[in-house]
N, C-alpha and C. Protein backbone atom coordinates (compact mmCIF):
# COMPACT_ATOMS: atom_id res chain seq x y z
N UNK A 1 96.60 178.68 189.02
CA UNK A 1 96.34 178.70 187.58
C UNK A 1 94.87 178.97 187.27
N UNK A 2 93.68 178.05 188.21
CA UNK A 2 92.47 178.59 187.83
C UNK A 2 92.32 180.00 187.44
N UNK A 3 92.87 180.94 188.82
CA UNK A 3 92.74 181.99 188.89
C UNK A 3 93.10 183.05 188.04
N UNK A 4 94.54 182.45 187.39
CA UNK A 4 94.56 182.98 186.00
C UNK A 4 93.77 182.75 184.91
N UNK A 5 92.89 182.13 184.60
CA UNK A 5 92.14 181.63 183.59
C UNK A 5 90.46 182.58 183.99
N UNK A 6 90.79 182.42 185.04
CA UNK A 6 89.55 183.61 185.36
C UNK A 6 89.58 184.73 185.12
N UNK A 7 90.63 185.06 185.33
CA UNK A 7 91.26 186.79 185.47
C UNK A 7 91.22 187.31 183.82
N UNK A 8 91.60 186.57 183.25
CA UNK A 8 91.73 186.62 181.90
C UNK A 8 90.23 186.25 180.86
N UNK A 9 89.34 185.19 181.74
CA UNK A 9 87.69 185.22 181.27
C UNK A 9 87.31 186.65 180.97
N UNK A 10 87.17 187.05 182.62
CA UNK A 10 86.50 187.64 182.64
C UNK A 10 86.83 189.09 181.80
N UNK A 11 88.37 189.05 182.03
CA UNK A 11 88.75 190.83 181.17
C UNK A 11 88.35 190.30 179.58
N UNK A 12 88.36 189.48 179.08
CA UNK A 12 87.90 189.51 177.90
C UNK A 12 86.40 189.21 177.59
N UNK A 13 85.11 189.33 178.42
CA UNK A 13 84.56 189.20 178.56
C UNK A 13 83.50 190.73 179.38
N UNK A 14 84.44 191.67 180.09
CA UNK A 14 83.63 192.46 181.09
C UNK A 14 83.19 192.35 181.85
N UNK A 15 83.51 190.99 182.31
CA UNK A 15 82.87 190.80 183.46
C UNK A 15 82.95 191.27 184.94
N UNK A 16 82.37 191.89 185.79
CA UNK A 16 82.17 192.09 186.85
C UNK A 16 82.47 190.90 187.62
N UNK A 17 83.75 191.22 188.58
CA UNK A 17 84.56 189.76 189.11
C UNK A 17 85.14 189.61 190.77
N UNK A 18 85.15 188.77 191.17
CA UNK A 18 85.07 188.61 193.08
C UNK A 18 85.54 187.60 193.33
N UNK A 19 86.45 187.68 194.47
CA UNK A 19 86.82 186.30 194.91
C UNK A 19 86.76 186.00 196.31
N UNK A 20 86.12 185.12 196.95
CA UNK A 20 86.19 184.70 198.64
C UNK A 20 86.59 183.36 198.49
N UNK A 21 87.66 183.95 199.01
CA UNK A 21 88.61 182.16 199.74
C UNK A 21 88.88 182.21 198.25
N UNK A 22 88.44 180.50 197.92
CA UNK A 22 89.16 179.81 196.70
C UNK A 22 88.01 179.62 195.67
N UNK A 23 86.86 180.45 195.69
CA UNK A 23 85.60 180.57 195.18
C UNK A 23 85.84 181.67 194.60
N UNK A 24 85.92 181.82 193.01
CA UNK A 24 86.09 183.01 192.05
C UNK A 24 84.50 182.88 191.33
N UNK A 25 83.99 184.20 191.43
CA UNK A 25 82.69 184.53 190.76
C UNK A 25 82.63 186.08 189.58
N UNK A 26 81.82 185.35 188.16
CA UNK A 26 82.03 186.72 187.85
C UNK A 26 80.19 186.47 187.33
N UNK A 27 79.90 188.03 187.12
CA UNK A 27 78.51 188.29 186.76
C UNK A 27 78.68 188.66 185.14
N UNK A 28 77.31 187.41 184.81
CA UNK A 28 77.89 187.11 183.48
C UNK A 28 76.18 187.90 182.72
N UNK A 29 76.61 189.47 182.52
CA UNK A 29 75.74 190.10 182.16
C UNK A 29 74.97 189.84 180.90
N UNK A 30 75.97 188.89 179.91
CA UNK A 30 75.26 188.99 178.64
C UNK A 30 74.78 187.76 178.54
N UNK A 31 74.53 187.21 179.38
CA UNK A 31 74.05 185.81 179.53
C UNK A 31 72.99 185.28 180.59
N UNK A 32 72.84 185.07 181.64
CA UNK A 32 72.04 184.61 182.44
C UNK A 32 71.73 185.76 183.44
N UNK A 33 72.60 187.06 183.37
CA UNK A 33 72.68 188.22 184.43
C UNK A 33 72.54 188.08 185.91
N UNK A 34 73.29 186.68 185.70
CA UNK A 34 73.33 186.52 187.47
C UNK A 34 75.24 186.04 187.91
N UNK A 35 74.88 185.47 189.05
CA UNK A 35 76.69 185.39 189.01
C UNK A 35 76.62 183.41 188.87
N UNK A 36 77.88 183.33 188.22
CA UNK A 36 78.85 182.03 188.10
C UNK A 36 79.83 181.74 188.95
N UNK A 37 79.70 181.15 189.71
CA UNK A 37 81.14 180.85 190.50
C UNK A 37 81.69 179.52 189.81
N UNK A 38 83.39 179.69 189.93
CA UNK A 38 83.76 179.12 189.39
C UNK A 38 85.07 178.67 190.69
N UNK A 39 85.43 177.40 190.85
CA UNK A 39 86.22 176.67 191.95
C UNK A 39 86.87 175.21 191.16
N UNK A 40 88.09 174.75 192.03
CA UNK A 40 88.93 173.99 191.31
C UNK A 40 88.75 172.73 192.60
N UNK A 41 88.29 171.66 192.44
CA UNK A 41 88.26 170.60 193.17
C UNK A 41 87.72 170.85 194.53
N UNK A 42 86.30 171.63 194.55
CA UNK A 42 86.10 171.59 195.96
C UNK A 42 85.54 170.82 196.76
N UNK A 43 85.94 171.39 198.08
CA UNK A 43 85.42 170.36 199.60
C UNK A 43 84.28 169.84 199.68
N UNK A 44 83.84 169.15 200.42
CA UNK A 44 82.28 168.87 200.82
C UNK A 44 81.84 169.54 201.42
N UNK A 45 82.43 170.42 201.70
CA UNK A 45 81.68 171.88 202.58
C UNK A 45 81.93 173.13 201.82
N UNK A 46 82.41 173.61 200.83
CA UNK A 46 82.52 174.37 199.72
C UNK A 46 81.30 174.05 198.82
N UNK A 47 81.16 172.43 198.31
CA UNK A 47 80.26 172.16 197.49
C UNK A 47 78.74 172.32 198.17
N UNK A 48 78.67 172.17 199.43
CA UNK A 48 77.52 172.22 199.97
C UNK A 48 76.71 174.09 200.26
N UNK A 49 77.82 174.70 200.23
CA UNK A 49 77.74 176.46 200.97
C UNK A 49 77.00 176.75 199.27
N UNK A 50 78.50 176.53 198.40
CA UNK A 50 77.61 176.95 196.91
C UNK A 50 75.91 176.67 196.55
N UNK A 51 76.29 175.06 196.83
CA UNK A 51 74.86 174.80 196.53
C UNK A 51 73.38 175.21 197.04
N UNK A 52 73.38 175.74 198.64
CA UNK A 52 73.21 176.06 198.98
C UNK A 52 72.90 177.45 198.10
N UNK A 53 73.27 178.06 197.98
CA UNK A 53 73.01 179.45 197.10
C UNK A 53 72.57 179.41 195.75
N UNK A 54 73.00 178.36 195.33
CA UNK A 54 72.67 178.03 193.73
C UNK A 54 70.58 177.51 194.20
N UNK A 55 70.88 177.03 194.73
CA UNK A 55 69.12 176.45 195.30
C UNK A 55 68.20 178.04 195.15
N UNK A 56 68.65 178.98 195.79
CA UNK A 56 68.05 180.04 196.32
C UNK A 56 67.84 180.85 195.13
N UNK A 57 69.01 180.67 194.23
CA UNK A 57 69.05 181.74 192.84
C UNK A 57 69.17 180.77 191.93
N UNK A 58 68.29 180.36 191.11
CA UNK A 58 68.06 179.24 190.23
C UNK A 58 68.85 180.02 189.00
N UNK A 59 69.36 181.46 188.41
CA UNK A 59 69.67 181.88 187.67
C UNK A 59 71.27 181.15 187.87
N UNK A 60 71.70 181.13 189.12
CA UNK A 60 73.37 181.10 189.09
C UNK A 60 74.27 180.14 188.53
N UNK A 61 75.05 180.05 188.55
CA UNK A 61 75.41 178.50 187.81
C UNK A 61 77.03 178.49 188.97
N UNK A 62 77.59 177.11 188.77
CA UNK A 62 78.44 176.90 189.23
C UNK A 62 79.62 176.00 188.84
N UNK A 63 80.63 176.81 188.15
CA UNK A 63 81.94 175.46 187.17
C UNK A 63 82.83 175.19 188.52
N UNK A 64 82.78 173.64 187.89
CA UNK A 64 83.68 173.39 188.62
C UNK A 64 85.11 172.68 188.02
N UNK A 65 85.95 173.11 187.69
CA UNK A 65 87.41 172.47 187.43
C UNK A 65 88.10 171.18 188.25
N UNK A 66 88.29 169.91 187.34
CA UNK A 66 88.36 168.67 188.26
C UNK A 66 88.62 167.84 187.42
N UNK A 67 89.50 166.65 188.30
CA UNK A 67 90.48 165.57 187.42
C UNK A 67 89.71 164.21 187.27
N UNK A 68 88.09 164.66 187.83
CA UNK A 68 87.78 163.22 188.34
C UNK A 68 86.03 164.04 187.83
N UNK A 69 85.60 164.07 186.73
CA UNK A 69 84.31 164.79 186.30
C UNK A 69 83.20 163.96 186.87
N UNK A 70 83.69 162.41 186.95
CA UNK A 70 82.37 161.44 187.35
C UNK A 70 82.13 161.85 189.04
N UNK A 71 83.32 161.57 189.73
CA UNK A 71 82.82 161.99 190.97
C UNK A 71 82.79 163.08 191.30
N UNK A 72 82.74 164.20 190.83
CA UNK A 72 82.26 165.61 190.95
C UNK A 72 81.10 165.53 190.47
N UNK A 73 80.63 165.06 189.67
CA UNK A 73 78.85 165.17 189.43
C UNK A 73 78.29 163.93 189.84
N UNK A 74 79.21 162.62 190.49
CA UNK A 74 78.11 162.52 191.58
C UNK A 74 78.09 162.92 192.73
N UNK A 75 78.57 163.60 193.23
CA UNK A 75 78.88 164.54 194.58
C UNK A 75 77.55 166.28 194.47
N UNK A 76 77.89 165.99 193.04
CA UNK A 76 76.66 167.53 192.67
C UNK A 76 75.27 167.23 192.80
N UNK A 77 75.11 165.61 192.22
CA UNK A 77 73.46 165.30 192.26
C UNK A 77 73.29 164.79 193.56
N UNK A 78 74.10 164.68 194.20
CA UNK A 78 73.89 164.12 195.85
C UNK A 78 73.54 165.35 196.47
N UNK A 79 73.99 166.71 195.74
CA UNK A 79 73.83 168.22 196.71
C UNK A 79 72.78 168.22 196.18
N UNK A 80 71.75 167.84 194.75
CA UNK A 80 70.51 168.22 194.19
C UNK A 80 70.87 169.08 193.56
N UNK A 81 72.30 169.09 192.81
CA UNK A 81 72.78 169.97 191.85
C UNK A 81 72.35 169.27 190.51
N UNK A 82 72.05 169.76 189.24
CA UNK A 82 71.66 169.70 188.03
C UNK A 82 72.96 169.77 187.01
N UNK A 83 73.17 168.69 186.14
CA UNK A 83 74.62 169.48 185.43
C UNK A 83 74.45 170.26 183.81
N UNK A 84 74.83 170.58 183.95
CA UNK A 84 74.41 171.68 182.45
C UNK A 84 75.50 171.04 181.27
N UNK A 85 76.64 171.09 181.99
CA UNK A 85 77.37 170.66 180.62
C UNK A 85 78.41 170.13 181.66
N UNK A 86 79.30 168.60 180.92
CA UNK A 86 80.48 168.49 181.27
C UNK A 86 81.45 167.68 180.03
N UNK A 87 81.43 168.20 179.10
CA UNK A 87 82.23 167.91 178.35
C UNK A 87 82.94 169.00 177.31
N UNK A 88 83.56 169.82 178.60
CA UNK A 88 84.52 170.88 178.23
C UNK A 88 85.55 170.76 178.76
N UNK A 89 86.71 171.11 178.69
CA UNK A 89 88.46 171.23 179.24
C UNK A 89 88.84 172.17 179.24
N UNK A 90 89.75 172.38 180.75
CA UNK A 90 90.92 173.25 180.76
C UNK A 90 92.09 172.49 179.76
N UNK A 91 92.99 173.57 179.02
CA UNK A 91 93.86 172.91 178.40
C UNK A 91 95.19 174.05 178.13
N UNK A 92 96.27 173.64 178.26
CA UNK A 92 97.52 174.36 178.73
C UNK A 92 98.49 173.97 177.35
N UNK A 93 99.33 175.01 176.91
CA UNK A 93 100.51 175.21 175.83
C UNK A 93 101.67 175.94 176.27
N UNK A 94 102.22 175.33 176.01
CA UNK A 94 103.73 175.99 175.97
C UNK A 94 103.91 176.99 174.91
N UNK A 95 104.44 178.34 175.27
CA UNK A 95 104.17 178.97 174.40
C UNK A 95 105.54 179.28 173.59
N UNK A 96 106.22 178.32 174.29
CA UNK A 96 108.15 179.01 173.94
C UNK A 96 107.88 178.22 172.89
N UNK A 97 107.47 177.46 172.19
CA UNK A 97 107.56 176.85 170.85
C UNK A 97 106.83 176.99 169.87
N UNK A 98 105.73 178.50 170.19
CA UNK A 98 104.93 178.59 169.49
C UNK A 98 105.45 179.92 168.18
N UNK A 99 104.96 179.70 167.34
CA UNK A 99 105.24 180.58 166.08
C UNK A 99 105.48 182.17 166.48
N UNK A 100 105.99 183.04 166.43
CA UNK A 100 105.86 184.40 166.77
C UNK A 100 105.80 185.20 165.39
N UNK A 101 105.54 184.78 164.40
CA UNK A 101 105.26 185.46 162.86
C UNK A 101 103.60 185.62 162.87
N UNK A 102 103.46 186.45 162.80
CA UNK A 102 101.60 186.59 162.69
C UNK A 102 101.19 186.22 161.00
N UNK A 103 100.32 185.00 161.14
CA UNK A 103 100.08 184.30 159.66
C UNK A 103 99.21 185.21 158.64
N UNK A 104 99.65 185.10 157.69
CA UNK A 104 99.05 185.72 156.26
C UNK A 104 97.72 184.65 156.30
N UNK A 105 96.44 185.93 155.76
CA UNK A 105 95.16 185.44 155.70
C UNK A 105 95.00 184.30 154.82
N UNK A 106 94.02 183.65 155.12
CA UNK A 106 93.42 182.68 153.80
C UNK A 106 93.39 183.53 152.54
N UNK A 107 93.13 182.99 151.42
CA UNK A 107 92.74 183.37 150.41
C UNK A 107 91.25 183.95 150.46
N UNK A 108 91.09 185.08 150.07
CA UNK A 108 89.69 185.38 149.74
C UNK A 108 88.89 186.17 151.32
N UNK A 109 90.12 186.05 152.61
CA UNK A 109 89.96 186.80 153.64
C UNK A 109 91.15 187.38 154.02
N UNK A 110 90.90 188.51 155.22
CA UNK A 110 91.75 188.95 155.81
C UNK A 110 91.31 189.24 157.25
N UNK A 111 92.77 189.96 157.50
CA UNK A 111 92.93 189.39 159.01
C UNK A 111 92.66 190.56 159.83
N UNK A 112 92.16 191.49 160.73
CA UNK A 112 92.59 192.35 161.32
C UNK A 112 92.37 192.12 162.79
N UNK A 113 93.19 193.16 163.55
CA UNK A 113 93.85 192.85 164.47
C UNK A 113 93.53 193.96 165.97
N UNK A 114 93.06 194.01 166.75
CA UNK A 114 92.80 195.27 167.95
C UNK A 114 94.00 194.65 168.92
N UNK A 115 94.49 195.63 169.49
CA UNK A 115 95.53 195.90 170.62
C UNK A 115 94.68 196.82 171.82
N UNK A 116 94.44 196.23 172.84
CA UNK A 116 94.28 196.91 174.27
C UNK A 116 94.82 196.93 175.48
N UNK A 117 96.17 197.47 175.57
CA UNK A 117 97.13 196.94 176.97
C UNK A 117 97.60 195.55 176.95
N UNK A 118 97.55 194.86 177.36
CA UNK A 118 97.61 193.03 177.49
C UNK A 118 96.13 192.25 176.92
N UNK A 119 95.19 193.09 176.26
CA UNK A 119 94.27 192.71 175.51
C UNK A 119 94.22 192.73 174.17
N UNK A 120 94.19 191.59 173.30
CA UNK A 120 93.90 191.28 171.83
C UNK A 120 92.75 190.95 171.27
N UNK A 121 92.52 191.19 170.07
CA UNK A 121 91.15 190.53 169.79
C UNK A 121 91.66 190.56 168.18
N UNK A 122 91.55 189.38 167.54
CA UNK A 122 91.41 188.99 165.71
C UNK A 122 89.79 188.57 165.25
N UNK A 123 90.05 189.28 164.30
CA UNK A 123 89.09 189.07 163.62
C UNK A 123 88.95 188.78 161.85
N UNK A 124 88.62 187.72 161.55
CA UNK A 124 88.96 187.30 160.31
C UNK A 124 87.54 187.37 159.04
N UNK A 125 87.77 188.14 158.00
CA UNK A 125 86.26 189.00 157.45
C UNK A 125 86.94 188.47 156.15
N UNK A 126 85.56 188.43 155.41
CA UNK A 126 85.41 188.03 153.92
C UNK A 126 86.22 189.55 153.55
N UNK A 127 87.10 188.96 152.69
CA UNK A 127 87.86 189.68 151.71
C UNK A 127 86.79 190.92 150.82
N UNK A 128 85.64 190.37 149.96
CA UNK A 128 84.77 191.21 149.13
C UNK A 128 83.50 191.60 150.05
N UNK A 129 83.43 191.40 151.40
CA UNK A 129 82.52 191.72 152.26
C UNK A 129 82.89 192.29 153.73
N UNK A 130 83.40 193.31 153.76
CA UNK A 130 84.36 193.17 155.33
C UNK A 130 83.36 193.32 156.53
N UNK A 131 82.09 193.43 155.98
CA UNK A 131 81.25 193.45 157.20
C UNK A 131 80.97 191.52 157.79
N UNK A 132 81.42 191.05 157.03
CA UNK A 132 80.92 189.59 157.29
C UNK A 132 82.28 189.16 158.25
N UNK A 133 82.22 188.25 159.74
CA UNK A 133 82.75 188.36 160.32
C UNK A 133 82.92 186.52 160.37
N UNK A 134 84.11 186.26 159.64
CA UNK A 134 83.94 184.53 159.61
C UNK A 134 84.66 183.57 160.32
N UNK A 135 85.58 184.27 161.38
CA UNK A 135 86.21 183.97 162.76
C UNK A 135 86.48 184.70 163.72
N UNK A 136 86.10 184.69 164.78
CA UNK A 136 87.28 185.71 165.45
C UNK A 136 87.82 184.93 166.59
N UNK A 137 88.59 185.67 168.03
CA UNK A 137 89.21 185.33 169.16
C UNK A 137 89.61 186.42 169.77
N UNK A 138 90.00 185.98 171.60
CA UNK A 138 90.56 187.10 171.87
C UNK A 138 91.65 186.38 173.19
N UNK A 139 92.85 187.03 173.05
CA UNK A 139 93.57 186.92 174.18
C UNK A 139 93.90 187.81 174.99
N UNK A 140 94.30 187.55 176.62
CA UNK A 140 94.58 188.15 177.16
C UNK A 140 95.57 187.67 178.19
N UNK A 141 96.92 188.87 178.14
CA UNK A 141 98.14 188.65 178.74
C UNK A 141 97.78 188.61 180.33
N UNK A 142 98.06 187.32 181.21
CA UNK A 142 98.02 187.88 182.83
C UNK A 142 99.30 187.06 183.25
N UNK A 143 99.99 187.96 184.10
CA UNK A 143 101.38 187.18 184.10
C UNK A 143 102.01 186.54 183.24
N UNK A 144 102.57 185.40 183.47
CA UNK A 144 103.48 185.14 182.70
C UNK A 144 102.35 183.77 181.84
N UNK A 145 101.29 184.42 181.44
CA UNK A 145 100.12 183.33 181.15
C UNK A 145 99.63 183.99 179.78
N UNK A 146 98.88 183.44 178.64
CA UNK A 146 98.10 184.13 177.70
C UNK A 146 96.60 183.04 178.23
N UNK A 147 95.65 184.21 178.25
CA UNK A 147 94.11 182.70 178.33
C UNK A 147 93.83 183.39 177.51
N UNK A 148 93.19 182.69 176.53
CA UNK A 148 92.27 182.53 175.01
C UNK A 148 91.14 182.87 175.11
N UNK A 149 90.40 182.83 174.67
CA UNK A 149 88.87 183.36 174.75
C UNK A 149 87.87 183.32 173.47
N UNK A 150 86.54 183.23 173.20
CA UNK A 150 85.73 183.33 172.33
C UNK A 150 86.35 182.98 171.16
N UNK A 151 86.96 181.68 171.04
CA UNK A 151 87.71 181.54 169.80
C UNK A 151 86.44 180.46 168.81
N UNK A 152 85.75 181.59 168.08
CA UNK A 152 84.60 181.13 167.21
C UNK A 152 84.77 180.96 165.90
N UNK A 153 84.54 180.67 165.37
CA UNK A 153 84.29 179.90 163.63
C UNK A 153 82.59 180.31 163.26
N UNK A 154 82.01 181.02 162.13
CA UNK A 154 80.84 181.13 161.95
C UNK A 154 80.62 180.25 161.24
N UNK A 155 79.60 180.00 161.15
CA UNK A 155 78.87 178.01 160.90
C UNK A 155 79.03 177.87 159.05
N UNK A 156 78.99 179.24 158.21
CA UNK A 156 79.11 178.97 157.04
C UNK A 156 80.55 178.93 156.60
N UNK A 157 81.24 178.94 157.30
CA UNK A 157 82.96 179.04 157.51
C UNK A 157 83.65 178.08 158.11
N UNK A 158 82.71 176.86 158.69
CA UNK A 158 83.88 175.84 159.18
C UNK A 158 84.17 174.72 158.23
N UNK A 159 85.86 174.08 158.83
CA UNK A 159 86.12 173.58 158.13
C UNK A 159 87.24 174.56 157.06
N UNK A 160 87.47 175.59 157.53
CA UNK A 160 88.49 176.24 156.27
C UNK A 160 89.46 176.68 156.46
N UNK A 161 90.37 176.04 158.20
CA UNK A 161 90.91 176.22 158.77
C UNK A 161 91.44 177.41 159.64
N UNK A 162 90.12 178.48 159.36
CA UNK A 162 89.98 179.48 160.12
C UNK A 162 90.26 179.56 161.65
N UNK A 163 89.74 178.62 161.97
CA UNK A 163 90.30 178.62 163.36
C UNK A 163 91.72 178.62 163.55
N UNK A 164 91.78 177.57 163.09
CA UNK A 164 93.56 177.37 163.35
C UNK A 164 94.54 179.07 163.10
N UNK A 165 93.60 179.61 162.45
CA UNK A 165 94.17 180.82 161.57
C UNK A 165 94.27 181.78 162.92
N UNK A 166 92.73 181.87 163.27
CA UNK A 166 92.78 182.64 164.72
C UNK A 166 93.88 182.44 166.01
N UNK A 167 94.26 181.16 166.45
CA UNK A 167 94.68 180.73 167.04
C UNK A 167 96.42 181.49 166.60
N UNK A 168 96.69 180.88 165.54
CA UNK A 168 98.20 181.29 165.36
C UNK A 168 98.13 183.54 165.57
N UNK A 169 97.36 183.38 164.66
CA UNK A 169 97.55 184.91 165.04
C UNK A 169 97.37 185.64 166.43
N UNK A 170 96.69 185.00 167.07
CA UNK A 170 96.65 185.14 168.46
C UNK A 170 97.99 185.30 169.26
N UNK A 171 98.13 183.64 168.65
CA UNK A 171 99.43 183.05 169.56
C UNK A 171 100.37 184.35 169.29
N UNK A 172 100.73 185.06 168.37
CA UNK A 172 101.64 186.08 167.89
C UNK A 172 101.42 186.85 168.41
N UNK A 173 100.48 187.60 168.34
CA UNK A 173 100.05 189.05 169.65
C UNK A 173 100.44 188.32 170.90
N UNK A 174 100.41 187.33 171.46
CA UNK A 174 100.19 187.19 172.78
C UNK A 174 101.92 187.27 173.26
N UNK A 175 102.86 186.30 171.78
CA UNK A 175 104.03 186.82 172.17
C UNK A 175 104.91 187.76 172.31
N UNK A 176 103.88 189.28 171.98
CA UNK A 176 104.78 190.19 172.40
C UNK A 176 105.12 190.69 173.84
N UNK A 177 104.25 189.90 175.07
CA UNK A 177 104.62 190.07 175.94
C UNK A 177 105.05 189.02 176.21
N UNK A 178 105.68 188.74 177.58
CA UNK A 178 107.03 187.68 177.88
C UNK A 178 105.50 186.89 178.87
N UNK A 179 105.77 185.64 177.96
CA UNK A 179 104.52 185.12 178.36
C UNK A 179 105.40 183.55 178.28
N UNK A 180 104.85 182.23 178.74
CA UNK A 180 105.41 180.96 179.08
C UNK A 180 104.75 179.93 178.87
N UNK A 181 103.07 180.14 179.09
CA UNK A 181 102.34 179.26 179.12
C UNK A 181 100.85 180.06 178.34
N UNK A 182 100.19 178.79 177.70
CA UNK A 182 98.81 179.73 177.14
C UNK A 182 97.43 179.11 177.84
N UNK A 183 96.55 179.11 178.03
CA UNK A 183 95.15 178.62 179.11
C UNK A 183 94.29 178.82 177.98
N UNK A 184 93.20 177.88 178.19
CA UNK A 184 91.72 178.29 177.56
C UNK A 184 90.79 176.73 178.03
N UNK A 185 89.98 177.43 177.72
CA UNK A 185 88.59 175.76 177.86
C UNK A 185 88.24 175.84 176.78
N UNK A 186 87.84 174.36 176.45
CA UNK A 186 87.57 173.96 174.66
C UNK A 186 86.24 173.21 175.26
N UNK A 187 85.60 173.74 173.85
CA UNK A 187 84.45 172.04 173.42
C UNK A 187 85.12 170.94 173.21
N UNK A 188 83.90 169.94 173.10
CA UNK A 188 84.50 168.61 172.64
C UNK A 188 84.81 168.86 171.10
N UNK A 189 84.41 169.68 170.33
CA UNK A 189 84.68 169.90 169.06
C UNK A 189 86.04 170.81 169.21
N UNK A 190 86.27 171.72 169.99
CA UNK A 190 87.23 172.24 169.85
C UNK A 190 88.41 171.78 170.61
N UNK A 191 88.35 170.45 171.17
CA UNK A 191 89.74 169.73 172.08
C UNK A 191 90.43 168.78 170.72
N UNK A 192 89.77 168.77 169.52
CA UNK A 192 90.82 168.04 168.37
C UNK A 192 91.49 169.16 167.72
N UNK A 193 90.83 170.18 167.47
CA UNK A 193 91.32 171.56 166.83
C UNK A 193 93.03 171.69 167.80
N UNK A 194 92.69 171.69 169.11
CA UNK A 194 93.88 172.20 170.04
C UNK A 194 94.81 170.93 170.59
N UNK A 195 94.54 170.24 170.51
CA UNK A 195 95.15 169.18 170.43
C UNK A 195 96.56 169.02 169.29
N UNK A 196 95.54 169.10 167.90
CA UNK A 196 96.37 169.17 167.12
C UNK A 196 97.37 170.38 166.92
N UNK A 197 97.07 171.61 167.98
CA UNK A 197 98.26 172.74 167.57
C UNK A 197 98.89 172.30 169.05
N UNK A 198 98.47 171.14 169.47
CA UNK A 198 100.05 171.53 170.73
C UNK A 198 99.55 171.12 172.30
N UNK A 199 97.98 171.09 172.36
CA UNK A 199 97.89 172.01 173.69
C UNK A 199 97.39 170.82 174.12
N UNK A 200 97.72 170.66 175.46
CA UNK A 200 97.43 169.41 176.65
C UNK A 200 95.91 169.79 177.55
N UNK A 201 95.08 168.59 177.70
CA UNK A 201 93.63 169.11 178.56
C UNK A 201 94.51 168.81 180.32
N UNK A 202 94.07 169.77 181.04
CA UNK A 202 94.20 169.52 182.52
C UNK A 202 93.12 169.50 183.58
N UNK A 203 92.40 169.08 183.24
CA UNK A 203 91.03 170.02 183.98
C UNK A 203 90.01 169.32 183.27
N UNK A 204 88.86 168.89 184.04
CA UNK A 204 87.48 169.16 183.17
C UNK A 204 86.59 169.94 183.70
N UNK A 205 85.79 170.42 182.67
CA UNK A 205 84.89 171.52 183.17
C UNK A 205 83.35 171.28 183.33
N UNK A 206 82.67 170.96 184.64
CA UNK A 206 81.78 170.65 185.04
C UNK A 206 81.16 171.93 185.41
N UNK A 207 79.84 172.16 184.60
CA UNK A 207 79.39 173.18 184.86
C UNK A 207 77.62 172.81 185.53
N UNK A 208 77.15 173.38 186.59
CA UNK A 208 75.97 172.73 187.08
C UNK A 208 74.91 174.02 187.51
N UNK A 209 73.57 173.73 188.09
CA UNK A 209 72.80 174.93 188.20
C UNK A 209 72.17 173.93 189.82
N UNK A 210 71.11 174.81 190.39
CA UNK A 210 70.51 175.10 191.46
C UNK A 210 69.30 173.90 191.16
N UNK A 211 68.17 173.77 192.06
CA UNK A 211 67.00 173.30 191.51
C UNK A 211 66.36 173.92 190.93
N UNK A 212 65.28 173.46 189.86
CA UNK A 212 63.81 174.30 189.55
C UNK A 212 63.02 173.87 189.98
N UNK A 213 62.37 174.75 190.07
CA UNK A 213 60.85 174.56 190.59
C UNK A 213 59.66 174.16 189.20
C-alpha cells in the first residue's frame, strides 16, 4: 500500500521516482531539489544505511510511515536524525460508498475539472474572478487505489466548505475507474476535515532530515 501512495505522490507531483528493496525515493524538484526517501516501519539497519546518507546530504529528507511515531523518532534521534514534522497521517476510504454524482459548486464559485489518463485535477475559482483560484486537488487512479494529493484551501477561503467540495468532486472523477479504496496523508488540520467524510488514519507520518553543521 505504501507503494501505492507513492506511485500516485509522485505522478501527481512529477516527480522523478526509484525504488531499492523497500526504500521508495522521489526527487522533489520544487522543493528542496534533492531526494526524499520514503519507507514503512524500517529495520535498524535500513534506519541506519538511510541515515547514513541523510548525514552526507543535509538537503535529503527521510518519511517514515509507522504505527508507533514515539519509537520511530526515538530510534531517529538515537541515529542523530532531526524530525521535521510528525503530526501527519496516512489515511484510507472505502470508496464503494462514496458519492459518484460530481457536486454542484458553492454559490458565487465554480468548479472545473482536467482529465489526464488516470490523472485528475479540480479546481474551484471565484465565480466573478476566474483567475482567483480558492481550492483545488488532485487524484490519481493506481490499481484498484485513488491517492489524493495537494488538496488545498486558499487562506481567504477557509471555512466555506470548499474543501469538502474538492474532495467529493474528486471522489467522482476517481470513480470512473474501478477503484476500491482511496489513500492520502493529512495535516493535523486536515485529519478532522477527513475524518468527518469517512476516512480512517493508518500510518503516521514521521518525516526527519540529516545533521547540520
Amino acid at each position: 500500500m505504501i507503494g501505492v501512495w507513492v506511485t500516485g505522490w509522485v505522478g501527481a507531483r512529477g516527480y522523478e521516482s526509484r525504488t531499492e528493496g523497500r526504500v521508495h525515493a522521489a526527487l522533489r524538484h520544487d522543493t528542496s531539489g534533492d531526494w526524499e526517501y520514503i519507507i514503512h516501519e524500517p529495520s535498524s539497519e535500513e534506519l541506519v544505511a538511510v541515515s547514513e546518507t541523510l548525514h552526507k546530504h543535509p538537503a535529503r529528507r527521510l518519511t517514515i510511515v509507522t504505527n508507533d511515531s514515539l519509537s520511530t523518532t526515538e530510534a531517529a534521534l538515537t541515529a542523530g536524525l532531526g524530525v521535521v514534522t510528525s503530526d501527519e497521517a496516512l489515511m484510507v476510504a472505502d470508496m464503494s460508498g462514496q458519492d459518484v454524482e460530481s457536486p454542484r459548486p458553492a454559490e458565487g464559485f465554480t468548479i472545473e475539472t482536467e482529465r489526464d489518463g488516470k490523472h485528475a485535477y479540480v479546481s474551484i475559482h471565484l465565480e466573478d474572478d476566474p483567475e482567483v483560484v480558492a481550492a483545488s486537488g488532485h487524484v490519481a487512479v493506481v490499481d484498484e487505489y485513488a491517492v489524493f494529493d495537494r488538496i488545498i484551501t486558499a487562506n481567504d477561503f477557509r471555512r466555506r466548505g470548499l474543501g469538502s467540495l474538492v474532495m467529493r468532486a474528486l471522489v467522482s472523477l476517481a470513480l470512473e475507474h474501478d477503484v476500491e479504496e482511496g489513500l492520502l496523508v493529512a495535516s493535523t488540520d486536515g485529519q478532522a476535515l477527513y475524518h468527518y467524510l469517512g476516512w480512517t488514519p493508518i500510518g503516521s507520518i514521521v518525516t526527519l532530515e540529516g545533521q547540520k553543521d
